[in-house]
N, C-alpha and C. Protein backbone atom coordinates (compact mmCIF):
# COMPACT_ATOMS: atom_id res chain seq x y z
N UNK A 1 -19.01 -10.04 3.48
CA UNK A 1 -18.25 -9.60 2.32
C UNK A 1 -18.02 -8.09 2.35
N UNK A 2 -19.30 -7.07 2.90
CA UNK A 2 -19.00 -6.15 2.94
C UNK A 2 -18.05 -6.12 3.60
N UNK A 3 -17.36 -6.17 4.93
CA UNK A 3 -16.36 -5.82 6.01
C UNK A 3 -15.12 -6.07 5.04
N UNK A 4 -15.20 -7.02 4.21
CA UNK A 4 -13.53 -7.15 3.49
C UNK A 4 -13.41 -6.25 2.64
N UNK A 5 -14.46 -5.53 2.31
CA UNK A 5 -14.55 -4.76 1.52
C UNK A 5 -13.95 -3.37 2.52
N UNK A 6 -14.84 -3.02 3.31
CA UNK A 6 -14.67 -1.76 4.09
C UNK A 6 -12.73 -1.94 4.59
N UNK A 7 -12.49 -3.48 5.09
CA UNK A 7 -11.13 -3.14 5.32
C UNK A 7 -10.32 -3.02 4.42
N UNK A 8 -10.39 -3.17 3.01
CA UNK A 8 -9.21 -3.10 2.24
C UNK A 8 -9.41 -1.70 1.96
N UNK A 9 -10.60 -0.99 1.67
CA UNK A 9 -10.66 0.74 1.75
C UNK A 9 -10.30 1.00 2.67
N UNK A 10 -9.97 0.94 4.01
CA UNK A 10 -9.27 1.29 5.24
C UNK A 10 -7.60 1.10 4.89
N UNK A 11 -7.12 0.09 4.40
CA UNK A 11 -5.82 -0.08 4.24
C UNK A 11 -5.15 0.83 2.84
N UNK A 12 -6.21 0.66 1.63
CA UNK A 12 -5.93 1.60 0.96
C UNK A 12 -5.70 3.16 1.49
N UNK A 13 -6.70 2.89 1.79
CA UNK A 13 -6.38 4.83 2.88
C UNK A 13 -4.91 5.11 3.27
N UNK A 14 -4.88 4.10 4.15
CA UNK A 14 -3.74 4.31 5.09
C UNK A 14 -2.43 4.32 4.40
N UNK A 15 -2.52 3.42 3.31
CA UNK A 15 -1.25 3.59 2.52
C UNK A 15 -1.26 4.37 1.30
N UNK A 16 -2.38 5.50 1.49
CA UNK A 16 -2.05 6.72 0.17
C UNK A 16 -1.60 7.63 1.93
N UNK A 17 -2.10 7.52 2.75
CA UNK A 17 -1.80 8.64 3.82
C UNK A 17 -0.49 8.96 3.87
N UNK A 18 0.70 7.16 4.34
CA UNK A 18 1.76 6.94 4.75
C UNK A 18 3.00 7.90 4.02
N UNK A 19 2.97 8.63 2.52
CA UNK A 19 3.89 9.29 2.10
C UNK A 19 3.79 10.85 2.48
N UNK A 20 2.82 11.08 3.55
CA UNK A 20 2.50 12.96 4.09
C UNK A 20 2.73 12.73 5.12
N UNK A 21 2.47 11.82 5.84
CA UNK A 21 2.92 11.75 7.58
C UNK A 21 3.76 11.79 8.40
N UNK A 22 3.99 12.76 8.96
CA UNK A 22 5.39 12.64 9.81
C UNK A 22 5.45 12.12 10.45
N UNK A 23 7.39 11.67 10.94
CA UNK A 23 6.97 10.55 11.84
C UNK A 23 8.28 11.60 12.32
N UNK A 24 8.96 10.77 13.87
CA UNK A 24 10.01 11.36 14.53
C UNK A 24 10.37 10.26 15.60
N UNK A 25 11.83 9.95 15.25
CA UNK A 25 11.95 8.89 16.13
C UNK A 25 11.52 7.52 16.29
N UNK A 26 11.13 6.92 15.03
CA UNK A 26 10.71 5.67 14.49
C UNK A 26 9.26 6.23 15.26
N UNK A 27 8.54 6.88 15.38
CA UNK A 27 6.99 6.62 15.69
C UNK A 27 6.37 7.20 14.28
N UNK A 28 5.45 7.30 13.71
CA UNK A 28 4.45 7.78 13.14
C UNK A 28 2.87 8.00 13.70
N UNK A 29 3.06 9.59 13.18
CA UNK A 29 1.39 9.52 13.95
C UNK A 29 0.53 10.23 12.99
N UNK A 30 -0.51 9.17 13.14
CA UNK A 30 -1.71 8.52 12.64
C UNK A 30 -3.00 9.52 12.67
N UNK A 31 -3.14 10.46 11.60
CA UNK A 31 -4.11 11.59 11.19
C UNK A 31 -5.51 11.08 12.13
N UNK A 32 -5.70 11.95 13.11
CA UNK A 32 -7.21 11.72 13.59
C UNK A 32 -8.09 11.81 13.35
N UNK A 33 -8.29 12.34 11.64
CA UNK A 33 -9.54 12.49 11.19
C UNK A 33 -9.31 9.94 10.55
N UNK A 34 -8.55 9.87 10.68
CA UNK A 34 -8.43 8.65 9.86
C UNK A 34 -8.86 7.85 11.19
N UNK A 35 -8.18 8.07 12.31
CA UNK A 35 -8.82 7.47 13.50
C UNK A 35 -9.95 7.44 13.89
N UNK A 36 -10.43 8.62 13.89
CA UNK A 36 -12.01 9.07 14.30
C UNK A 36 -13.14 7.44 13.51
N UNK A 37 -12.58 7.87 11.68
CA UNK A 37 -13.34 7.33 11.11
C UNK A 37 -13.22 5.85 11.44
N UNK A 38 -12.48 5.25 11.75
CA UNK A 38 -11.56 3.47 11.59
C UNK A 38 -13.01 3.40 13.43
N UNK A 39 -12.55 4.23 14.39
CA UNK A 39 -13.22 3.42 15.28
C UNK A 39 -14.70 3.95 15.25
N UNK A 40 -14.91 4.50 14.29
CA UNK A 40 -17.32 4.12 14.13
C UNK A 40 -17.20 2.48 13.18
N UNK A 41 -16.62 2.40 13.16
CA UNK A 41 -16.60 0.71 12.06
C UNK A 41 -16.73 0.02 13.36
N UNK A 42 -17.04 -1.16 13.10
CA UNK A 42 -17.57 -2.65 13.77
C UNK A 42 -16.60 -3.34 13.11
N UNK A 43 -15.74 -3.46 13.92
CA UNK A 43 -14.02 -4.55 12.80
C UNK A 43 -14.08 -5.13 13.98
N UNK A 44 -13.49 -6.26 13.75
CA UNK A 44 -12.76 -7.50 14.91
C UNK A 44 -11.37 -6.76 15.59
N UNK A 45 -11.10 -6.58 16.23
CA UNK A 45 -9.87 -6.56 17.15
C UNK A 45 -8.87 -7.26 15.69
N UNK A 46 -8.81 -8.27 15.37
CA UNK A 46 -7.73 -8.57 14.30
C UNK A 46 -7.67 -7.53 12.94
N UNK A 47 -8.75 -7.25 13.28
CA UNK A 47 -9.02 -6.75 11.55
C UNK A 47 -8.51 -5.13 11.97
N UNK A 48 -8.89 -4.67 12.78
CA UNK A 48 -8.28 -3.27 13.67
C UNK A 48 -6.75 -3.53 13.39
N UNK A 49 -6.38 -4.33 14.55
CA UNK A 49 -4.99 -4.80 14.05
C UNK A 49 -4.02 -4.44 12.40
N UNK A 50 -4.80 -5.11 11.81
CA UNK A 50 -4.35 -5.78 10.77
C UNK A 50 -4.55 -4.63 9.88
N UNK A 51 -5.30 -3.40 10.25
CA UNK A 51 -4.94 -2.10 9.06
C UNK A 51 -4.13 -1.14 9.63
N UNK A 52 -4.01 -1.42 11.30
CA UNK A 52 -2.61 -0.50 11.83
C UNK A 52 -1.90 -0.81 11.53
N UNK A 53 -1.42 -2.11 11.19
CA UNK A 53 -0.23 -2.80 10.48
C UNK A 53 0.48 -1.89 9.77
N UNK A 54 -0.32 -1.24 8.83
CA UNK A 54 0.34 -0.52 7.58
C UNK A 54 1.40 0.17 8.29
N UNK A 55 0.58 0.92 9.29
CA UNK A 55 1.44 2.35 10.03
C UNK A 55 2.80 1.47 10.66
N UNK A 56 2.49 0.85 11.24
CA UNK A 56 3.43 0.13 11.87
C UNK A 56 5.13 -0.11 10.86
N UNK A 57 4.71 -0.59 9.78
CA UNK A 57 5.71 -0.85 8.64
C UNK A 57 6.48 0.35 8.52
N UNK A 58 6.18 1.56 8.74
CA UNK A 58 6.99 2.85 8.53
C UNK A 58 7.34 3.11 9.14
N UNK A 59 6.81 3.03 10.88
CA UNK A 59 7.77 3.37 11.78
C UNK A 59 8.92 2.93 12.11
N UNK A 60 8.73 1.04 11.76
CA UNK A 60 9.91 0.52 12.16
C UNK A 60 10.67 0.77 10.78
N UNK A 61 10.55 0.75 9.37
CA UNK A 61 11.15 0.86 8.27
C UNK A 61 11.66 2.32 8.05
N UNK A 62 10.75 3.30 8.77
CA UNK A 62 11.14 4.47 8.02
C UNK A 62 11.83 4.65 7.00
């Protein structure tokens, strides 16, 4: 239960981040203090996935 917990604070993060971040050329890149923190977590490969997602939505949407 904790981990669903830790990932929806990971996704929250990411989508207060998504309105300061520049992007260029449909990429967005992804604050390394936010990276640093995402890989000391113990997430599944899906669950990793599944909070890059967010970023993902802006690059292709910008």
């Amino acid at each position: 239960m904790s981990n669903v917990i830790a990932i929806e604070g990971y996704k929250s993060r990411a989508r207060k981040l998504l309105p300061h971040m520049p992007k260029e050329d449909g990429f967005t890149f992804i604050p390394n203090r936010f990276l640093d923190d995402l890989l000391k977590e113990d997430f599944e490969v899906e669950e990793f996935n599944e909070i890059l997602s967010i970023f993902k939505g802006r690059a292709v949407n910008g």
